[in-house]
C-alpha atoms as a PDB file:
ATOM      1  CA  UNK A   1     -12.125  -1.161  12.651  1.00  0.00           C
ATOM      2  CA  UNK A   2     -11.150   1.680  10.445  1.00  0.00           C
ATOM      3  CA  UNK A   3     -13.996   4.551  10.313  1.00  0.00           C
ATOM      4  CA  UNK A   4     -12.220   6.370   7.771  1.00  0.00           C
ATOM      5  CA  UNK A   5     -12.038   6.303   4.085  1.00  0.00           C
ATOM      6  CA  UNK A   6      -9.990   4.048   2.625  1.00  0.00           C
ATOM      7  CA  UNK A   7      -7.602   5.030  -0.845  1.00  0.00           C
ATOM      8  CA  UNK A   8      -7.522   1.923  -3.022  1.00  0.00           C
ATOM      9  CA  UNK A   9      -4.318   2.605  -5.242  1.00  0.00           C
ATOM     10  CA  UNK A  10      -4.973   0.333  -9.222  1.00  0.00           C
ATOM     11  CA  UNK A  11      -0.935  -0.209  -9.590  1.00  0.00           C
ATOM     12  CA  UNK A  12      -1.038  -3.730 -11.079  1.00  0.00           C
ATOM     13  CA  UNK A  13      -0.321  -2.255 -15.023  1.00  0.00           C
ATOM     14  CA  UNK A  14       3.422  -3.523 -16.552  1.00  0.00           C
ATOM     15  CA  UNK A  15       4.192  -0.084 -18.143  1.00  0.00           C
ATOM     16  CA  UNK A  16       4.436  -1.441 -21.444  1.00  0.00           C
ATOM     17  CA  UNK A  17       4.588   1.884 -23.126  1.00  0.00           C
ATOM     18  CA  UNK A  18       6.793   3.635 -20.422  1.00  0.00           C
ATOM     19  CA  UNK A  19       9.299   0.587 -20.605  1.00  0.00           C
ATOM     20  CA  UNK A  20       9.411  -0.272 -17.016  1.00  0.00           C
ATOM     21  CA  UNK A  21       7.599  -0.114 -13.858  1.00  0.00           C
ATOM     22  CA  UNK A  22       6.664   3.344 -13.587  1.00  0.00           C
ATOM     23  CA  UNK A  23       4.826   2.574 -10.603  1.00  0.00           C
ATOM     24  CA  UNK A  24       8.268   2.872  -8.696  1.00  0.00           C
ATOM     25  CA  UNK A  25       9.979   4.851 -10.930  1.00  0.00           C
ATOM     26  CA  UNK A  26      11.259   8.575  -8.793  1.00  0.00           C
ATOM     27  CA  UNK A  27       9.921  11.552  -9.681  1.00  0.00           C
ATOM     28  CA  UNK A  28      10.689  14.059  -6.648  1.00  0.00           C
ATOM     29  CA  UNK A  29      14.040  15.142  -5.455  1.00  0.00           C
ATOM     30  CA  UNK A  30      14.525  12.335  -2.899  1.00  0.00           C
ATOM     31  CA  UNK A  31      13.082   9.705  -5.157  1.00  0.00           C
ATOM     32  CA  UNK A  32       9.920   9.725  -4.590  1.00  0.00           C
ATOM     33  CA  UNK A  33       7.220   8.086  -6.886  1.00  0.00           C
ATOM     34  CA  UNK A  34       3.850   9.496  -7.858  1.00  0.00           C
ATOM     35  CA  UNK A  35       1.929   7.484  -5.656  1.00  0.00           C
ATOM     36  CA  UNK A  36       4.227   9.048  -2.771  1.00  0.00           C
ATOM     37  CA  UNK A  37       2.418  12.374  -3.446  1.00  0.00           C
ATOM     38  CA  UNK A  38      -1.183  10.891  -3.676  1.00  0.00           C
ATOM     39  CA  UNK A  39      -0.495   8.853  -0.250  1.00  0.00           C
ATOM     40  CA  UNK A  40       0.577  11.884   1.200  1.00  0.00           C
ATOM     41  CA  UNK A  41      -2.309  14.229  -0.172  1.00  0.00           C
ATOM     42  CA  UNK A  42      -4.758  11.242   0.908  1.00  0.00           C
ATOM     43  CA  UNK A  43      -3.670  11.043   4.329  1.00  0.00           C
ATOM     44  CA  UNK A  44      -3.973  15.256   4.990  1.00  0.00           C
ATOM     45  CA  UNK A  45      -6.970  14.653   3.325  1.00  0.00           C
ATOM     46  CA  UNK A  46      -8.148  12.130   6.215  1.00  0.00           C
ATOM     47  CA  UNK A  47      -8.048   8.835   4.632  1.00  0.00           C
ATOM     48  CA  UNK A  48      -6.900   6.041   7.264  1.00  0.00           C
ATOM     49  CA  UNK A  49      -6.367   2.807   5.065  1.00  0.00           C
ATOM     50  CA  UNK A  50      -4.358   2.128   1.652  1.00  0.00           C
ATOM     51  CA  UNK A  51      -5.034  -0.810  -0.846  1.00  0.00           C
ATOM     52  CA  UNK A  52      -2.182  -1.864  -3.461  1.00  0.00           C
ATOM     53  CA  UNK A  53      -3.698  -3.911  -5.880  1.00  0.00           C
ATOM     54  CA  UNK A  54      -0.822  -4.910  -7.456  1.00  0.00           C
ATOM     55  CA  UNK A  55       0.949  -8.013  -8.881  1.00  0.00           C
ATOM     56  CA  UNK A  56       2.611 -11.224  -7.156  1.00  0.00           C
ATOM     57  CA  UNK A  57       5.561 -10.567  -9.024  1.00  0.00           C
ATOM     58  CA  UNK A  58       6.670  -7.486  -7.561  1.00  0.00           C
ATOM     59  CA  UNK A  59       4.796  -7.650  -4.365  1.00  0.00           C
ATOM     60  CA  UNK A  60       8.474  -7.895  -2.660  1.00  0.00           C
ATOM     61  CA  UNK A  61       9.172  -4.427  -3.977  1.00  0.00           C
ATOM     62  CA  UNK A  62       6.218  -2.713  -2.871  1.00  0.00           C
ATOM     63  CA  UNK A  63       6.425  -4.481   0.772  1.00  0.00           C
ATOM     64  CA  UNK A  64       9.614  -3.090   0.794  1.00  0.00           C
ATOM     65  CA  UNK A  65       9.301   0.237   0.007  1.00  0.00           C
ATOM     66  CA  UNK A  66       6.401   0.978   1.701  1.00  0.00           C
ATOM     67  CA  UNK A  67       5.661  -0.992   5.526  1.00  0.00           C
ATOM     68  CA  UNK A  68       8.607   1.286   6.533  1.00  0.00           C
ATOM     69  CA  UNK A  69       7.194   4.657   5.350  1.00  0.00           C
ATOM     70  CA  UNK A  70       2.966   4.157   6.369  1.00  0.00           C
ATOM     71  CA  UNK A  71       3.967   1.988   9.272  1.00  0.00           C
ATOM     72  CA  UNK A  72       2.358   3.726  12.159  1.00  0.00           C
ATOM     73  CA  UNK A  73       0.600   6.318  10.161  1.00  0.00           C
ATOM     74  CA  UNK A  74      -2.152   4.085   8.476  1.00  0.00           C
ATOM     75  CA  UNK A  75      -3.367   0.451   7.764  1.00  0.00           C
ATOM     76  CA  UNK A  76      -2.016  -1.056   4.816  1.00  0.00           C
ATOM     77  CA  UNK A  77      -2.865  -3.926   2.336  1.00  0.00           C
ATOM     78  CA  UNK A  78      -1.470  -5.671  -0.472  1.00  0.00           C
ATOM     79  CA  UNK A  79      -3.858  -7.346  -2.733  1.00  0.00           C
ATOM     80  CA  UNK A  80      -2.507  -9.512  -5.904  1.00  0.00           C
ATOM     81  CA  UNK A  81      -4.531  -9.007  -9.263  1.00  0.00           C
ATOM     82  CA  UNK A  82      -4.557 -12.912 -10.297  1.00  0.00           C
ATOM     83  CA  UNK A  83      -6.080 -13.582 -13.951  1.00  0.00           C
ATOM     84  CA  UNK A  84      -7.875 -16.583 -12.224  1.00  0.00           C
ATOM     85  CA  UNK A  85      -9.146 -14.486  -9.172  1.00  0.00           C
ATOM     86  CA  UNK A  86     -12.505 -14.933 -11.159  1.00  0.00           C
ATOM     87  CA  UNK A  87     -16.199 -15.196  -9.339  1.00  0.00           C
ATOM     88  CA  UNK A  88     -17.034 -19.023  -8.524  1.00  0.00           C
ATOM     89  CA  UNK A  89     -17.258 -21.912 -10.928  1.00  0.00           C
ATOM     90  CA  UNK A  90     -16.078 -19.560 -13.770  1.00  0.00           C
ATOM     91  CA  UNK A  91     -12.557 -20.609 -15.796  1.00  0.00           C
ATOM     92  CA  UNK A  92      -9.897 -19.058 -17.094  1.00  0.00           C
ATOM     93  CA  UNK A  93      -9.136 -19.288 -20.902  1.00  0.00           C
ATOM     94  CA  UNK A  94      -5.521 -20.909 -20.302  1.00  0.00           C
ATOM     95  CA  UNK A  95      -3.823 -19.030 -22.934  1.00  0.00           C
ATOM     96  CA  UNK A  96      -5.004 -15.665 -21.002  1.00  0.00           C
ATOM     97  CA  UNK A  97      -1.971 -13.071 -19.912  1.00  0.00           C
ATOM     98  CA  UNK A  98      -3.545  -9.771 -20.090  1.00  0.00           C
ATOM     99  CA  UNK A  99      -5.475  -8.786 -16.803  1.00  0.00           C
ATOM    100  CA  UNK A 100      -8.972  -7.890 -16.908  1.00  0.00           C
ATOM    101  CA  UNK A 101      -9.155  -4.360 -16.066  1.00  0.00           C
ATOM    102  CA  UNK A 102     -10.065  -1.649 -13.765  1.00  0.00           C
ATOM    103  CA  UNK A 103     -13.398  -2.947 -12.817  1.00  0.00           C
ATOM    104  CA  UNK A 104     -11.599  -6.434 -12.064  1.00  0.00           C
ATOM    105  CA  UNK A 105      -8.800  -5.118 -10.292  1.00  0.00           C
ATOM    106  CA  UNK A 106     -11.240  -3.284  -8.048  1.00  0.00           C
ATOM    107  CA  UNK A 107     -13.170  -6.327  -6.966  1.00  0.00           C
ATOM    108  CA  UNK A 108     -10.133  -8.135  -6.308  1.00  0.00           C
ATOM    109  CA  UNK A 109     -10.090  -6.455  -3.264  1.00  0.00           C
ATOM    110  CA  UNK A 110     -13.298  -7.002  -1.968  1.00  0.00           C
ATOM    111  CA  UNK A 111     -12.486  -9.119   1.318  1.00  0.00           C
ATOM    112  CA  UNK A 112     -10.174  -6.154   2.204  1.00  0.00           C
ATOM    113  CA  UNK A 113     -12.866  -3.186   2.629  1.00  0.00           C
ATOM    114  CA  UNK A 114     -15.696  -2.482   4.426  1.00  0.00           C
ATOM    115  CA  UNK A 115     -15.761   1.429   4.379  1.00  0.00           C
ATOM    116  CA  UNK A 116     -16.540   4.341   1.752  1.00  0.00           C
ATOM    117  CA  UNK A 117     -13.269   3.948  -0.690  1.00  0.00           C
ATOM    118  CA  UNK A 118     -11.126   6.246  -3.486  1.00  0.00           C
ATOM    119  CA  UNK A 119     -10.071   4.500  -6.349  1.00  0.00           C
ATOM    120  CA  UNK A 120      -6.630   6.027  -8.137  1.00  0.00           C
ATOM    121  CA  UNK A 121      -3.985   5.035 -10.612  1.00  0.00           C
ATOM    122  CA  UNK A 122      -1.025   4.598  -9.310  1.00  0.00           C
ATOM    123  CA  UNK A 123       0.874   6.254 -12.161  1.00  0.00           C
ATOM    124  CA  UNK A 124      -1.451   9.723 -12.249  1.00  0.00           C
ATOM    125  CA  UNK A 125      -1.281  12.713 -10.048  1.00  0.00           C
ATOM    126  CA  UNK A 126      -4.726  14.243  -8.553  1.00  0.00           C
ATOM    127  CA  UNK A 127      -3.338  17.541  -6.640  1.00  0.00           C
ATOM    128  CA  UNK A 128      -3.690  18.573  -3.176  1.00  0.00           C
ATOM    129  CA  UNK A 129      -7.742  19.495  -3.601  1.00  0.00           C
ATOM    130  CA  UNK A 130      -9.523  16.263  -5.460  1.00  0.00           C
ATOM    131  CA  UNK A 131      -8.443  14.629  -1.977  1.00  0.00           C
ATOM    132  CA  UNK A 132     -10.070  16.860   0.060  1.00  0.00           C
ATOM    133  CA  UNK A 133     -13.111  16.656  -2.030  1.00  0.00           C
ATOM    134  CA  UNK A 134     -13.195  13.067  -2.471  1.00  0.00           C
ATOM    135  CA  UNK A 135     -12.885  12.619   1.487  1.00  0.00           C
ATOM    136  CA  UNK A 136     -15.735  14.897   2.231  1.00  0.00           C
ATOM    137  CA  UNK A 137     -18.076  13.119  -0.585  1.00  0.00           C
ATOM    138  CA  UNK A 138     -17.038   9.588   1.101  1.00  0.00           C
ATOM    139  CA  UNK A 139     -17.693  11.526   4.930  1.00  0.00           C
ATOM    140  CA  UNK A 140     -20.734  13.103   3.956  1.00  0.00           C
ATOM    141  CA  UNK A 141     -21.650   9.431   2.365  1.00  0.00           C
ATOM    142  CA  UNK A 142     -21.218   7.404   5.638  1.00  0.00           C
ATOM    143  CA  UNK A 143     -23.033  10.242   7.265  1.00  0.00           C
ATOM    144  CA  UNK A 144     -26.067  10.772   5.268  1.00  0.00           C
ATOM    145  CA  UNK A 145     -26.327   6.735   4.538  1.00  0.00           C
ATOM    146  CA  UNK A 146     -25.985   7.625   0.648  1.00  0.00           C
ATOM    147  CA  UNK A 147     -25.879   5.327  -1.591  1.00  0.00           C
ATOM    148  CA  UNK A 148     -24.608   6.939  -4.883  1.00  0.00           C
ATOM    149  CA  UNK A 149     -20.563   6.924  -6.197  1.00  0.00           C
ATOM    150  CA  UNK A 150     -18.595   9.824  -7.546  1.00  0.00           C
ATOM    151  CA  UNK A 151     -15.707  10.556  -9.818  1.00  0.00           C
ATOM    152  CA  UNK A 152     -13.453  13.241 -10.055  1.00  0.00           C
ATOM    153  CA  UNK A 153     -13.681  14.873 -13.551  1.00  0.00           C
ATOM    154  CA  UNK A 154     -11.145  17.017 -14.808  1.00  0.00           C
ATOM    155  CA  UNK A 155     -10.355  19.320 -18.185  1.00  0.00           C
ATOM    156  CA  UNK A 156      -9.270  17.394 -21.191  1.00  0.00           C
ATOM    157  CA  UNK A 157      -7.326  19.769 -22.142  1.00  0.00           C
ATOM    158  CA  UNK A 158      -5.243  19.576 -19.155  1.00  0.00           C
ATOM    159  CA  UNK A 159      -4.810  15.809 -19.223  1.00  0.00           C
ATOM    160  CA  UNK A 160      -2.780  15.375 -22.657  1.00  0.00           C
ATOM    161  CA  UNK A 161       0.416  14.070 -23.344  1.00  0.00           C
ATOM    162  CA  UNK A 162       2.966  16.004 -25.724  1.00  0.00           C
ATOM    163  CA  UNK A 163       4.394  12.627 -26.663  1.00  0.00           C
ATOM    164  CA  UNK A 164       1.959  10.568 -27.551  1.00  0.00           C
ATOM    165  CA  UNK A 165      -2.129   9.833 -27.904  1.00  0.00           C
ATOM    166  CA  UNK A 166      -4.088   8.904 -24.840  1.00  0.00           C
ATOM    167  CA  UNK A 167      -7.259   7.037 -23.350  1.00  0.00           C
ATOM    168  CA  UNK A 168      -9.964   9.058 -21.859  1.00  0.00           C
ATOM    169  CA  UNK A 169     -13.086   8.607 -20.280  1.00  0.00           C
ATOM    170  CA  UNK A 170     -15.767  11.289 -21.585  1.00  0.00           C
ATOM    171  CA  UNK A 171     -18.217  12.515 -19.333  1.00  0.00           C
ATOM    172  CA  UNK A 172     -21.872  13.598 -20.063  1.00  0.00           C
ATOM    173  CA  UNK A 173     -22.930  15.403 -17.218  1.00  0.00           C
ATOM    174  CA  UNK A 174     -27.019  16.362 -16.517  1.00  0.00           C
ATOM    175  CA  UNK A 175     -27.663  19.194 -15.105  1.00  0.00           C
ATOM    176  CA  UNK A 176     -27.981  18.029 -11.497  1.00  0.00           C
ATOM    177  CA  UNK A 177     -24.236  17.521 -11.634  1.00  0.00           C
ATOM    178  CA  UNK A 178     -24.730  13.973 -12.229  1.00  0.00           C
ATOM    179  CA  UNK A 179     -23.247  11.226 -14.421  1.00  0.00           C
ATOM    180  CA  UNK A 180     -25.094  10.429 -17.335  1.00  0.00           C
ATOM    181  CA  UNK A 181     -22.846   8.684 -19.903  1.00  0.00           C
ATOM    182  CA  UNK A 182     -18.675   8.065 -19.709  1.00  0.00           C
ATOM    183  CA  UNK A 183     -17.466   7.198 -23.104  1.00  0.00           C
ATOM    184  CA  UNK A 184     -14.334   5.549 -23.521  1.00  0.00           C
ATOM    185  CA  UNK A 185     -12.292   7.715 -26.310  1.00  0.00           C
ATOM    186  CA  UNK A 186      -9.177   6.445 -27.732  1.00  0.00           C
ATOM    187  CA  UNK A 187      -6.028   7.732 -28.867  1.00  0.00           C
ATOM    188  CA  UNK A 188      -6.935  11.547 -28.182  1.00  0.00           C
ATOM    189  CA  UNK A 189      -4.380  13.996 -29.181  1.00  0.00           C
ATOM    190  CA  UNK A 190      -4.444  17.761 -29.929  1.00  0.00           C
ATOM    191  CA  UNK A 191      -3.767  18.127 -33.998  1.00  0.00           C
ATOM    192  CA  UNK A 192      -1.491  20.765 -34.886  1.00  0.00           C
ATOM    193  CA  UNK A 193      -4.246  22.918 -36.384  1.00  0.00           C
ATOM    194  CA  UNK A 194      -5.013  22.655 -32.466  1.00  0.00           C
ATOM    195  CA  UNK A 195      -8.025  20.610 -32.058  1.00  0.00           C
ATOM    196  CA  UNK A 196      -8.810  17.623 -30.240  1.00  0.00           C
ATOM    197  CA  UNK A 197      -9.486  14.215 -31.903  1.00  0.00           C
ATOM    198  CA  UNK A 198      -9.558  11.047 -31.058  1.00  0.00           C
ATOM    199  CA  UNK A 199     -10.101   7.610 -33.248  1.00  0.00           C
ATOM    200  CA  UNK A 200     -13.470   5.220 -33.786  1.00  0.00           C
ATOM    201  CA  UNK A 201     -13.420   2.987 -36.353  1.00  0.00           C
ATOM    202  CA  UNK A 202     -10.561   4.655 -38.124  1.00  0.00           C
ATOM    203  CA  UNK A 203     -12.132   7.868 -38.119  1.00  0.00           C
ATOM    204  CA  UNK A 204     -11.099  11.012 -36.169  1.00  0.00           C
ATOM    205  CA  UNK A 205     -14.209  12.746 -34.260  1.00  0.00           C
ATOM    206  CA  UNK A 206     -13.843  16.252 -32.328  1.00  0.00           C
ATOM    207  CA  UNK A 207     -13.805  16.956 -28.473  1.00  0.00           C
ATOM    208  CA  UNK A 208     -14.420  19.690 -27.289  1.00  0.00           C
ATOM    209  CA  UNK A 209     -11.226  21.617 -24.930  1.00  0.00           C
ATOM    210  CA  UNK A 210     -13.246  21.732 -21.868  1.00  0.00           C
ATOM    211  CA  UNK A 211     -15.059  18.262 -22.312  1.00  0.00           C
ATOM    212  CA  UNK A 212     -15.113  16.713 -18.734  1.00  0.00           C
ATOM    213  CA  UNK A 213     -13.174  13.401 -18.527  1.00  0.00           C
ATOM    214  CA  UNK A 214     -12.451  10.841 -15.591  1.00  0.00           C
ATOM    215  CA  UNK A 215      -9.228  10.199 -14.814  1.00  0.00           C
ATOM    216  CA  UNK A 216      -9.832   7.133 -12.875  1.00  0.00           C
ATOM    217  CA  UNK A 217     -10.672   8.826  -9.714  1.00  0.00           C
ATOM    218  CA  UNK A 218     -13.760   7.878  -7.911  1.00  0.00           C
ATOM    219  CA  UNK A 219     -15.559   7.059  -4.992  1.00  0.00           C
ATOM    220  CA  UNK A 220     -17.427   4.073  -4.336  1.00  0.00           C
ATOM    221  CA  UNK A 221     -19.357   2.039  -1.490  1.00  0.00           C
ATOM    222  CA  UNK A 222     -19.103  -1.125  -0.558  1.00  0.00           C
ATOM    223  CA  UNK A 223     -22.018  -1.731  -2.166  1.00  0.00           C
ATOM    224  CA  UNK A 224     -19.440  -1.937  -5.627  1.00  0.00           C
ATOM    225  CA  UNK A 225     -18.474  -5.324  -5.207  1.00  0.00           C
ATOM    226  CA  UNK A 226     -21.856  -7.435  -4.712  1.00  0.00           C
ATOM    227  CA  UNK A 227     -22.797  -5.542  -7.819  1.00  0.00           C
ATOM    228  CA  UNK A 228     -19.484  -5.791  -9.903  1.00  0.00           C
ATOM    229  CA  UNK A 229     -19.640  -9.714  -9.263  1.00  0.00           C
ATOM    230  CA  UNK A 230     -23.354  -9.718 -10.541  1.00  0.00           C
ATOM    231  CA  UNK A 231     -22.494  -7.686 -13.434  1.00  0.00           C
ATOM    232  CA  UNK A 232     -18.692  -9.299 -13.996  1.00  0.00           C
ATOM    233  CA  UNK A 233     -20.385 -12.733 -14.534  1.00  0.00           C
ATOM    234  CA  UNK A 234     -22.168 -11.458 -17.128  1.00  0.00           C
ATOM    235  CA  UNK A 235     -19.315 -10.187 -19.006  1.00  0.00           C
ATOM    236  CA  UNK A 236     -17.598 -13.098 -18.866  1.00  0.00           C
ATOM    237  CA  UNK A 237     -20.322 -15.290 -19.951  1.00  0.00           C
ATOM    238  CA  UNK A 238     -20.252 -13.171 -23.278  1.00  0.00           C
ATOM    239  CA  UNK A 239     -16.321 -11.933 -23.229  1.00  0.00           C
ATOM    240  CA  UNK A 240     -14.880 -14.142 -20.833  1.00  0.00           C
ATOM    241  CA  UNK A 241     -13.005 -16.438 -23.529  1.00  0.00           C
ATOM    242  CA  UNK A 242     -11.520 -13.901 -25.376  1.00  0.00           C
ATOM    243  CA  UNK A 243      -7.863 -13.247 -25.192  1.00  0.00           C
ATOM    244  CA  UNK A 244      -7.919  -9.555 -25.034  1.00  0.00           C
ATOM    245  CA  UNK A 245     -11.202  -8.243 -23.831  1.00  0.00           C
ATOM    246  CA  UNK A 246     -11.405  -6.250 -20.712  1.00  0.00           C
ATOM    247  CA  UNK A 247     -13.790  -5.038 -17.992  1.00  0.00           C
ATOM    248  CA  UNK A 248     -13.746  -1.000 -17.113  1.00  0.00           C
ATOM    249  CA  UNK A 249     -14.720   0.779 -14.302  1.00  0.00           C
ATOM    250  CA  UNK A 250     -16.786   3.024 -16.636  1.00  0.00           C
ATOM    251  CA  UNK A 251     -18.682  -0.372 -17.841  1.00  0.00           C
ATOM    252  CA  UNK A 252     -19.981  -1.319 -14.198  1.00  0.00           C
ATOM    253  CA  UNK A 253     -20.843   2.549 -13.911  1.00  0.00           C
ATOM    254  CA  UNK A 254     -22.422   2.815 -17.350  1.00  0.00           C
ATOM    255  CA  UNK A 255     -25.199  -0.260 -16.512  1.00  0.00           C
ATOM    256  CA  UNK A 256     -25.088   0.438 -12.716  1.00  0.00           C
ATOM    257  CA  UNK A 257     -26.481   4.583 -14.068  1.00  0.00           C
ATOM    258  CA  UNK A 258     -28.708   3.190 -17.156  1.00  0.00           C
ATOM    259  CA  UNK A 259     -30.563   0.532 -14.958  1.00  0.00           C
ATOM    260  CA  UNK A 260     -31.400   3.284 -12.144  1.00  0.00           C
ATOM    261  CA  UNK A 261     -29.710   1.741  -9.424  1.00  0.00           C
ATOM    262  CA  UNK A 262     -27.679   4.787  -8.169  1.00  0.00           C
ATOM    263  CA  UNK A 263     -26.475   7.927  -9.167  1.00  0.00           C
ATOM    264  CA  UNK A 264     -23.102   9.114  -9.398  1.00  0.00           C
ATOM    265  CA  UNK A 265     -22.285  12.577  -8.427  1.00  0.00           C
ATOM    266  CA  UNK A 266     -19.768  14.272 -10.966  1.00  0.00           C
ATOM    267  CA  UNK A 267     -16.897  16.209  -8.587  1.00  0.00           C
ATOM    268  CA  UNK A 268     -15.352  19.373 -10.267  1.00  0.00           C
ATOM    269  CA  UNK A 269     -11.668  20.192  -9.108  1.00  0.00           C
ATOM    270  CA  UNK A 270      -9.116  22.829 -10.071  1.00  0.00           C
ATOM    271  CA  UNK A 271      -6.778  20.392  -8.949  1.00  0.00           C
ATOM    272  CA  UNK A 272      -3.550  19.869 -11.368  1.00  0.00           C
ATOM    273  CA  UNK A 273      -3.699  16.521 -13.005  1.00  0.00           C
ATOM    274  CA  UNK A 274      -0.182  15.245 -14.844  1.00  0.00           C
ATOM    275  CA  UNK A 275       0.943  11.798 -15.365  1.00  0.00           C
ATOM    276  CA  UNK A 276       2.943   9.394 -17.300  1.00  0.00           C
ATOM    277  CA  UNK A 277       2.454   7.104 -19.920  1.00  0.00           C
ATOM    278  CA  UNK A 278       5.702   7.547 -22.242  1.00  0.00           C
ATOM    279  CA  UNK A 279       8.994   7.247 -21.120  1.00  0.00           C
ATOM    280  CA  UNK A 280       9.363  11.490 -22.513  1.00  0.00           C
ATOM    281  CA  UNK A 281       7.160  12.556 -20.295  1.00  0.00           C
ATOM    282  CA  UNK A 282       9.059  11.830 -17.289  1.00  0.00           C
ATOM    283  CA  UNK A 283      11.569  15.177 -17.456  1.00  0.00           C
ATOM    284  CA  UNK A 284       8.031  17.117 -17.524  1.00  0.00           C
ATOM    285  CA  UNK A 285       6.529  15.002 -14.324  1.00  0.00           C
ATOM    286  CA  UNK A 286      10.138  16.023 -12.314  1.00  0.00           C
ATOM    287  CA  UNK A 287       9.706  19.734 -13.299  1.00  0.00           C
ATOM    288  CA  UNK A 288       6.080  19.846 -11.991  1.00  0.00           C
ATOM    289  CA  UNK A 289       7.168  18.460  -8.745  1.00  0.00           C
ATOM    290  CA  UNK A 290       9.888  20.840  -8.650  1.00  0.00           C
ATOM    291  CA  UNK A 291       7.668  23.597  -8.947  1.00  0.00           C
ATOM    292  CA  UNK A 292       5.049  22.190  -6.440  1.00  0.00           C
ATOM    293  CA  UNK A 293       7.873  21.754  -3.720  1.00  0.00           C
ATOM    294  CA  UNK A 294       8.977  25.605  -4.604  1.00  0.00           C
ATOM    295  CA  UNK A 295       5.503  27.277  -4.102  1.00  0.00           C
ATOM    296  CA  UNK A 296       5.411  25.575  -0.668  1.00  0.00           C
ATOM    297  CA  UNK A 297       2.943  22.843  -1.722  1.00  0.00           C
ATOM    298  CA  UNK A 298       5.174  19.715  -0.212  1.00  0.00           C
ATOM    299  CA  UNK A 299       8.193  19.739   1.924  1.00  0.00           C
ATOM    300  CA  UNK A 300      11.238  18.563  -0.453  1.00  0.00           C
ATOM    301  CA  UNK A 301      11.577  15.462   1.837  1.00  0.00           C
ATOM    302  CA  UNK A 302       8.453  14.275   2.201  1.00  0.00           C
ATOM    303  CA  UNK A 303       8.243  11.669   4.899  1.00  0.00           C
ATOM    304  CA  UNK A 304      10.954  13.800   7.011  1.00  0.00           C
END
């Protein structure tokens, strides 16, 4: 039985706006994806198991890129986010083709851990640091019997694009350094007057530089999936027929804060976050790498 953390790696998403799968796309000097770096950050950082939740259609691709490189250095898993993988006796609108979401694509992997777990995209780097402070949080949790989550927030003002608008979760923080609120803002983008806006209801509203956002990093217990199926069948009994509605992460944590079931501690890193969402950004991901493999941060072959 693993008795370490496990890193459960959300890599399902077609890459509509990037124009391919940029899941597998190389970054690093060798080739190397994104996820390459997390996997390798995770594992220094002490996790023992990784979970691809991924889809059937390019499960070949994954299976064959990475059994060779983790074989013998942890336990890994391929889990398929099916539209129908759905909680018992509820269907599937058949003219449905866009997954359900974060939340979803987390539960699909429910019969597959049993231990303290990460969550990441596959397509977004973390840095070296939110690893090692995720691991300890999901240590100190098995430890101490906790039962509250975590994410890792970052700057929003680090985590723009230059080519594009982005998605962000907003944080509200209390001042025990816990979660109070995470607000899903839309097409954020810094104006050239240089502030931050983003879009509701065809209106642009401020953010703040230093507003505190999740990046879809966080830690959770295996208590997540009992209470995403409780709270998933509701959503579907109100949403479920729609062709375009989808379940979030932040949505389970939003009613799992408001009805005082658990708390969910708010992690501060320094950490570098980059990623990529447009197919421009990629020249900008390859010179970051660069210039973590020059200051000594990763060896330029990585699995060497």
């Amino acid at each position: 039985m693993n008795t370490k953390p496990t890193l459960l790696i959300l890599a399902a998403g077609m890459g509509s706006r990037y124009g391919n799968l940029k899941q597998m796309d190389g970054f690093g000097p060798n080739g190397e994806t994104i996820i390459d770096y997390s996997i390798y950050d995770a594992l220094e950082a002490g996790f023992g198991k990784f979970v691809f939740v991924i889809r059937d259609s390019f499960r070949d691709a994954f299976e064959a890129y990475w059994i060779p490189k983790l074989q013998g250095k942890a336990e890994i898993v391929f889990v398929d986010q099916a539209l129908d993988h759905l909680p018992g006796g509820i269907h599937l609108n058949p003219d449905r083709v866009k997954p359900w979401g974060t939340a979803h694509a987390v539960w699909v992997a429910r019969d597959f851990i049993n231990e303290p777990f990460g969550v990441i995209n596959a397509d977004d780097y973390y840095g070296v640091d939110s690893y090692h402070q995720l691991s300890s949080f999901l240590n100190n949790a098995i430890e101490q019997k906790s039962k509250n989550y975590a994410v890792v927030a970052y700057y929003l003002r680090n985590t723009l694009s230059e080519h594009g608008t982005v998605n962000r979760g907003v944080c509200q923080v209390d001042p025990y350094q816990h979660l109070v609120d995470v607000t899903e803002c839309i097409k954020i983008k810094r104006n050239p007057d240089g502030q931050i806006t983003y879009t509701e209801d065809e209106r642009e509203i401020l953010l703040e530089e230093d507003s505190l956002v999740s990046m879809n990093m966080w830690g959770f217990l295996p208590s997540y999936f009992p209470a995403c199926t409780a709270h998933f069948e509701q959503f579907l009994e109100k949403e479920g027929m729609k062709l375009t509605s989808e379940y979030y992460i932040p949505t389970l944590i939003d009613y799992l804060i408001k009805s005082d079931i658990l708390d969910v501690e708010v992690i501060d890193t320094e950490s570098d976050w980059f990623g990529v969402t447009y197919p421009e950004d990629k020249p900008f991901v390859v010179e970051k790498i660069a210039s973590l493999i020059k200051e000594g941060a990763y060896p330029s072959n990585l699995w060497q």
